[in-house]
Protein backbone atom coordinates (compact mmCIF):
# COMPACT_ATOMS: atom_id res chain seq x y z
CA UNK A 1 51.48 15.08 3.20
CA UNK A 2 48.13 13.55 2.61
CA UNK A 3 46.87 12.75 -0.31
CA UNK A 4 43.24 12.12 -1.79
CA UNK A 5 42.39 8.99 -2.31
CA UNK A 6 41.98 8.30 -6.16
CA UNK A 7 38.91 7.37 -7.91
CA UNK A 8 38.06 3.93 -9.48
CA UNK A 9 38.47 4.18 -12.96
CA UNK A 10 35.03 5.22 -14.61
CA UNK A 11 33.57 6.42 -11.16
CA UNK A 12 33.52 9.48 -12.28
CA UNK A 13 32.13 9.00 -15.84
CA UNK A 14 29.33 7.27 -14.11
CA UNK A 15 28.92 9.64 -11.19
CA UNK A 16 28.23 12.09 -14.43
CA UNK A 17 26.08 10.03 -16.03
CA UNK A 18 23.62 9.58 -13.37
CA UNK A 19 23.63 13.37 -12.55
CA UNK A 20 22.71 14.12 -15.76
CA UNK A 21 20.11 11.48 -16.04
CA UNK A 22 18.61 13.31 -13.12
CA UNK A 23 18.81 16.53 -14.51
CA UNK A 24 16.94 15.34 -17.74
CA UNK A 25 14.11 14.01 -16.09
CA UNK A 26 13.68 16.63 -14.09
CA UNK A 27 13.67 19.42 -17.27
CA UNK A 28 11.09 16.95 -18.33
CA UNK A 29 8.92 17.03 -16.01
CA UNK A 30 9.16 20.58 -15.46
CA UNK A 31 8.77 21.14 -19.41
CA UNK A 32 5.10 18.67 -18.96
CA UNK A 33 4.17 20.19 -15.71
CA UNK A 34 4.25 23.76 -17.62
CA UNK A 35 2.61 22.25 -20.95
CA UNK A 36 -0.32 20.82 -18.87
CA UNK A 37 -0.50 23.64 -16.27
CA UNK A 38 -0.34 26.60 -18.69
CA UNK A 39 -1.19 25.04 -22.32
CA UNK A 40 -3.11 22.23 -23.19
CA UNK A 41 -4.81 19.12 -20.60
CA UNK A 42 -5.67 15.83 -21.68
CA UNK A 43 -9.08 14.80 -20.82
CA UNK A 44 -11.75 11.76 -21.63
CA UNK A 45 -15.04 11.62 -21.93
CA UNK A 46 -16.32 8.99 -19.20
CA UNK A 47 -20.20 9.91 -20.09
CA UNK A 48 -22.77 10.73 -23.13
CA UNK A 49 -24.30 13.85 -22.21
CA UNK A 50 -22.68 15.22 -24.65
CA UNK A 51 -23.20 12.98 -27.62
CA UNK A 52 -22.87 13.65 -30.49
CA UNK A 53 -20.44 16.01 -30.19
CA UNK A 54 -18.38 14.12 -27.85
CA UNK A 55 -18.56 10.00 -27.09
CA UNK A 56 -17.63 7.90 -24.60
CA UNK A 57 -14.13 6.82 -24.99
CA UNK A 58 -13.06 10.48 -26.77
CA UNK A 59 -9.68 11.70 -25.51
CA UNK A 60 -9.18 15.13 -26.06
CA UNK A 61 -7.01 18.23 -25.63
CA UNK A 62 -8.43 21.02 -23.43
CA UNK A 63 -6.77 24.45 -24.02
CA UNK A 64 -5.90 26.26 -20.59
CA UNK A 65 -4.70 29.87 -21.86
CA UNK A 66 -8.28 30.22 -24.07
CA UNK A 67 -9.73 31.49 -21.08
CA UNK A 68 -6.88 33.27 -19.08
CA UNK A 69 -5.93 31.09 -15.36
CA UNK A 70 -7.52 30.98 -12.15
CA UNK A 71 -6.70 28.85 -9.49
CA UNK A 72 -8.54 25.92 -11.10
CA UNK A 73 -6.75 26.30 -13.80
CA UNK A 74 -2.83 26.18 -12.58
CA UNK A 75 -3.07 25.53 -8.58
CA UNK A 76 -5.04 21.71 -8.25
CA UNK A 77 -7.78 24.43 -6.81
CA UNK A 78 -4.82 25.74 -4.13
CA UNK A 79 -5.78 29.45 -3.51
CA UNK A 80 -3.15 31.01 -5.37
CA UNK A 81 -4.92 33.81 -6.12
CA UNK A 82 -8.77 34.71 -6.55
CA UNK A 83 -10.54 35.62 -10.45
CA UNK A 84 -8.69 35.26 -13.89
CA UNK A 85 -5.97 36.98 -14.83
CA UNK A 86 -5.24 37.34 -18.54
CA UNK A 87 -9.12 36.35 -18.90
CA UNK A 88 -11.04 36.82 -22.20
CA UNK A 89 -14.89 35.53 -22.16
CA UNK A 90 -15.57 32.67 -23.77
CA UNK A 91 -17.96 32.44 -26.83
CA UNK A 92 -21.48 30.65 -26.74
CA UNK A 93 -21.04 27.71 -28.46
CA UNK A 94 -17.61 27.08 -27.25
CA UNK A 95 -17.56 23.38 -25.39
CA UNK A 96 -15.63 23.89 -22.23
CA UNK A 97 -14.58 21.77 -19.02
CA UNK A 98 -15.35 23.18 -15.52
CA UNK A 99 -15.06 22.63 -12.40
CA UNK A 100 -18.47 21.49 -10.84
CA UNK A 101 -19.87 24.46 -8.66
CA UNK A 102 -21.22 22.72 -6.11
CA UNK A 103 -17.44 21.21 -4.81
CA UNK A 104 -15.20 22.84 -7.27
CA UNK A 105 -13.65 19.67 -7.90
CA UNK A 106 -15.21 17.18 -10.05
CA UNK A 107 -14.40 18.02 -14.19
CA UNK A 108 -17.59 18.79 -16.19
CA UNK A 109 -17.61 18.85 -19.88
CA UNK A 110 -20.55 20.78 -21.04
CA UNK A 111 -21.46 23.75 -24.22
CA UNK A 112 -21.49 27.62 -23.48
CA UNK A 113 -25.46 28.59 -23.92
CA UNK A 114 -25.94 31.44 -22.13
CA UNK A 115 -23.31 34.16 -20.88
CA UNK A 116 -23.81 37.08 -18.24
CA UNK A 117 -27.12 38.54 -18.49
CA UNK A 118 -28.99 36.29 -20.86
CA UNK A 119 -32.02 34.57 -20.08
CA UNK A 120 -32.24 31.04 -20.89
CA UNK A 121 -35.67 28.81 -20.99
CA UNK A 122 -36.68 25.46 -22.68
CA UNK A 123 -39.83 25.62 -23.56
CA UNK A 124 -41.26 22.09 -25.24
CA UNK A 125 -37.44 20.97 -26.23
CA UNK A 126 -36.74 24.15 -27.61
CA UNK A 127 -34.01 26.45 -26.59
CA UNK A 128 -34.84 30.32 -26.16
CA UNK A 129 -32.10 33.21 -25.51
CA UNK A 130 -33.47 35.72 -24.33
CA UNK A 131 -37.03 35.72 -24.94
CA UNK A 132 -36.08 33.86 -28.77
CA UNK A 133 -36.60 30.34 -29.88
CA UNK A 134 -33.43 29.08 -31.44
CA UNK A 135 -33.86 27.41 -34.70
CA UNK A 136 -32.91 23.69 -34.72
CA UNK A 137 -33.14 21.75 -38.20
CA UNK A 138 -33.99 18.43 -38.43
CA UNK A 139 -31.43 16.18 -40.39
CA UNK A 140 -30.94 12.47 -40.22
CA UNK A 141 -31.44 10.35 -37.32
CA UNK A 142 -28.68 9.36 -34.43
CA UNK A 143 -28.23 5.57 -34.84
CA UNK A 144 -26.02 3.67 -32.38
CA UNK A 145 -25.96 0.16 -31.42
CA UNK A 146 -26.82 -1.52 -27.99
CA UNK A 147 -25.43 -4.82 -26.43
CA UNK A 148 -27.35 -6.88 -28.25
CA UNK A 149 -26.42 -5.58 -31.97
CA UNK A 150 -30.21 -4.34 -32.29
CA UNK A 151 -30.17 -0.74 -34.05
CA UNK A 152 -31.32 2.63 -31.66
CA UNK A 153 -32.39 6.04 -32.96
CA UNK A 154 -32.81 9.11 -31.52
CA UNK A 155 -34.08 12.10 -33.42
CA UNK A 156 -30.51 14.77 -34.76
CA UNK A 157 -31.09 18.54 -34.82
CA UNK A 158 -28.45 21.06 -36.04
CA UNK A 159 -28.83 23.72 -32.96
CA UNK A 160 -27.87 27.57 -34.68
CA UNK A 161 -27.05 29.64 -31.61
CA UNK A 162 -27.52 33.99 -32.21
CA UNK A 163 -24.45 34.39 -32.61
CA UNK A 164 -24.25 31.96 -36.06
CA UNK A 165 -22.29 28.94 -34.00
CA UNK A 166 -24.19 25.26 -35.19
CA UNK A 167 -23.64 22.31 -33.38
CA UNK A 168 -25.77 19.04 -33.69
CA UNK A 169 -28.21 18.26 -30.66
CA UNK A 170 -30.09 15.06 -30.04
CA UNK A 171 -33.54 14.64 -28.24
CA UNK A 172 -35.04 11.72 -27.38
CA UNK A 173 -38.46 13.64 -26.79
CA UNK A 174 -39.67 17.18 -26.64
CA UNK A 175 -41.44 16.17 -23.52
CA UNK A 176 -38.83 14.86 -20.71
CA UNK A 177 -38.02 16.78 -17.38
CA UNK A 178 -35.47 19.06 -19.14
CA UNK A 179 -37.47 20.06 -21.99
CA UNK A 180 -39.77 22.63 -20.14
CA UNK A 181 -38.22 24.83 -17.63
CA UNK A 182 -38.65 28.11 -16.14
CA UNK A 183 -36.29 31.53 -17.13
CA UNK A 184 -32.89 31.22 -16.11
CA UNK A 185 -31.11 34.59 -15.33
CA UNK A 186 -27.55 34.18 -15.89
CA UNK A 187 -26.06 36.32 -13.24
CA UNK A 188 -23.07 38.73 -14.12
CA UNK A 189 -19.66 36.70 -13.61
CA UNK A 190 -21.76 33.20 -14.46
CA UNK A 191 -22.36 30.91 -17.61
CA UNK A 192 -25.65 28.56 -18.32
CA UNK A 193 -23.96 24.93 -19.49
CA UNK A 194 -25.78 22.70 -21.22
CA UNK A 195 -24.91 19.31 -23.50
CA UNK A 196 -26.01 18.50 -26.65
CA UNK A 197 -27.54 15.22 -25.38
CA UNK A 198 -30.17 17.13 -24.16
CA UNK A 199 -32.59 14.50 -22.33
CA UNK A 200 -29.38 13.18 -20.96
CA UNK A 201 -27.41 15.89 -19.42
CA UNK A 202 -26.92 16.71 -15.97
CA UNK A 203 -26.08 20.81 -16.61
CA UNK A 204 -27.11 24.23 -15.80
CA UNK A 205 -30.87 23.26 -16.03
CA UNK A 206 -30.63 21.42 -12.92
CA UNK A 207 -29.77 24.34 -10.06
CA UNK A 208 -29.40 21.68 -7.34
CA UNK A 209 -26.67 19.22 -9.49
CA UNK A 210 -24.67 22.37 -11.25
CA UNK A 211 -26.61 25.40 -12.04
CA UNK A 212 -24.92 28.50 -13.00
CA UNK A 213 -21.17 28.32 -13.68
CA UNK A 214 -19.00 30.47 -12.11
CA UNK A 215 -16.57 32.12 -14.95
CA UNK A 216 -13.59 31.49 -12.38
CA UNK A 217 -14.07 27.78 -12.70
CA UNK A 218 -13.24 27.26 -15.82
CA UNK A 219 -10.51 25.11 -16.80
CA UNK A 220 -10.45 25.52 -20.28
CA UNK A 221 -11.77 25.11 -23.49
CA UNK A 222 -12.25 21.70 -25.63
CA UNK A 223 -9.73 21.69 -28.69
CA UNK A 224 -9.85 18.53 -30.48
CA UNK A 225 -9.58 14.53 -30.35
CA UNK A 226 -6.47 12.90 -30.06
CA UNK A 227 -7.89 9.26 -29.57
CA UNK A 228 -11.01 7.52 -29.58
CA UNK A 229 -11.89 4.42 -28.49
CA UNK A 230 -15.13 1.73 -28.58
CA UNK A 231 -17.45 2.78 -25.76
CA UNK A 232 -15.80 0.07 -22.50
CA UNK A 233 -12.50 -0.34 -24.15
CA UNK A 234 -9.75 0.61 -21.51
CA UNK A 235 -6.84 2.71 -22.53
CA UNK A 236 -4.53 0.06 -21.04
CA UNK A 237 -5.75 -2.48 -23.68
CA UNK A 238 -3.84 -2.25 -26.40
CA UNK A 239 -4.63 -5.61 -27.52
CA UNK A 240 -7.95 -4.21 -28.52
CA UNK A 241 -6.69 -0.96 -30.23
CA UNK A 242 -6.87 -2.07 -33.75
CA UNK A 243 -10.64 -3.34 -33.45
CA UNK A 244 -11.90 -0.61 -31.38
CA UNK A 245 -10.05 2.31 -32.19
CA UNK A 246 -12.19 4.84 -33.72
CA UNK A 247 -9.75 6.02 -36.52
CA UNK A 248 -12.42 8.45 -38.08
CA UNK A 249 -12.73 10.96 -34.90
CA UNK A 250 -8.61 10.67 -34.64
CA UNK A 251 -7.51 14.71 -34.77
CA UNK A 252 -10.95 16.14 -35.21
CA UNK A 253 -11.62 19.46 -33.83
CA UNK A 254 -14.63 20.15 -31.26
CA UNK A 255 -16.85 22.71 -32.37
């Protein structure tokens, strides 16, 4: 007769334990593949094209299901499957990230002007839909501070889009290379981008950089701020968290 040879005391136990361990990171990273892939993204905001809305050093949460799922949206840009399914159209006004056209890779962050069909044209700073000005209202200056502690202002606007959706704009002139452009036909299945920065915005006014937007590349739509920090003040240092975290934009919503 031959018998099995007998476990050391508490191999078992901790033969269990690691299993388990296993099995609990694993759910885990399941459970945060799924939140991120079907639910909300974390992004930050590297540049200021779309001050004031957004500034650099903004963390926010994107939501993926506002817009249905393409394969930008769940596959890394894997062809899963072509279009949206469970697609609605997003709003104008809604601030959205996309995937850049022109190598469907890079992450854009820009505002939803014009949808399929409208015509979009700046004509001295001013933003016309479709053959109408949009009224913008002057309020109180932009003021931020450069390297050097000396004061900067840039004239504030609060944009009112047709459809009743405000937003504040700034404009450092009425006069720069953005501010006068010819009629942009957005073409069915397409969005015009723009940011609210708007003599400092690489968007759909530039057809070679970005132009239209296909609606397939979008990734989803901005929620609201989870963090903030001082414009060159890394994540990773935590040391400078108390002095440079911006506790007023903490949980704000985008809109």
């Amino acid at each position: 007769m031959t018998f099995q040879k007998e476990a050391a005391p508490g191999a078992k136990t901790k033969e269990s334990g690691f299993a388990e361990t296993v099995k609990t990171v694993i759910f885990a990273v399941l459970i945060a593949f799924g939140v991120r892939t079907f639910a909300f993204e974390p992004f930050n905001i590297p540049s200021g094209s779309m001050i004031p809305t957004l500034l650099i050093g903004d963390y926010l949460f994107v939501s993926k299901f506002s817009y249905g799922y393409s394969k930008y949206t769940v596959g890394f840009g894997l062809p899963l499957f072509d279009g949206r399914i469970l697609g609605s159209e997003p709003e104008r006004g809604d601030v959205a990230v996309f995937k850049l056209p022109r190598d469907n890779k890079t992450d854009y962050i820009k505002r939803v002007i014009g949808l399929p069909g409208d015509s979009i044209q700046m004509i001295g700073g001013i933003l016309h839909i479709n053959g109408q000005p949009v009224k913008r209202e002057r309020i109180e200056d932009y003021v931020t501070t450069d390297s050097l502690g000396r004061s900067i202002r840039t004239a504030q606007f609060i944009e009112t889009l047709p459809n009743g959706r405000t937003h504040r704009i700034i404009e450092e002139s009425d006069n720069g290379p953005l501010d006068n452009t010819p009629v942009f036909k957005v073409p069915p299945g397409h969005l015009f981008m723009m940011g609210d920065n708007r003599d400092n915005s690489l968007d759909s006014r530039v057809p070679s950089q970005v132009g239209f937007v296909p609606i397939e590349n979008l990734v989803g739509r901005a929620e609201f701020l989870f963090f903030s920090l001082d414009e060159g003040t890394r994540f990773y240092e935590i040391w400078r968290w108390p002095v440079d975290l911006r506790f007023s934009r903490l949980f704000n919503g985008v809109r």
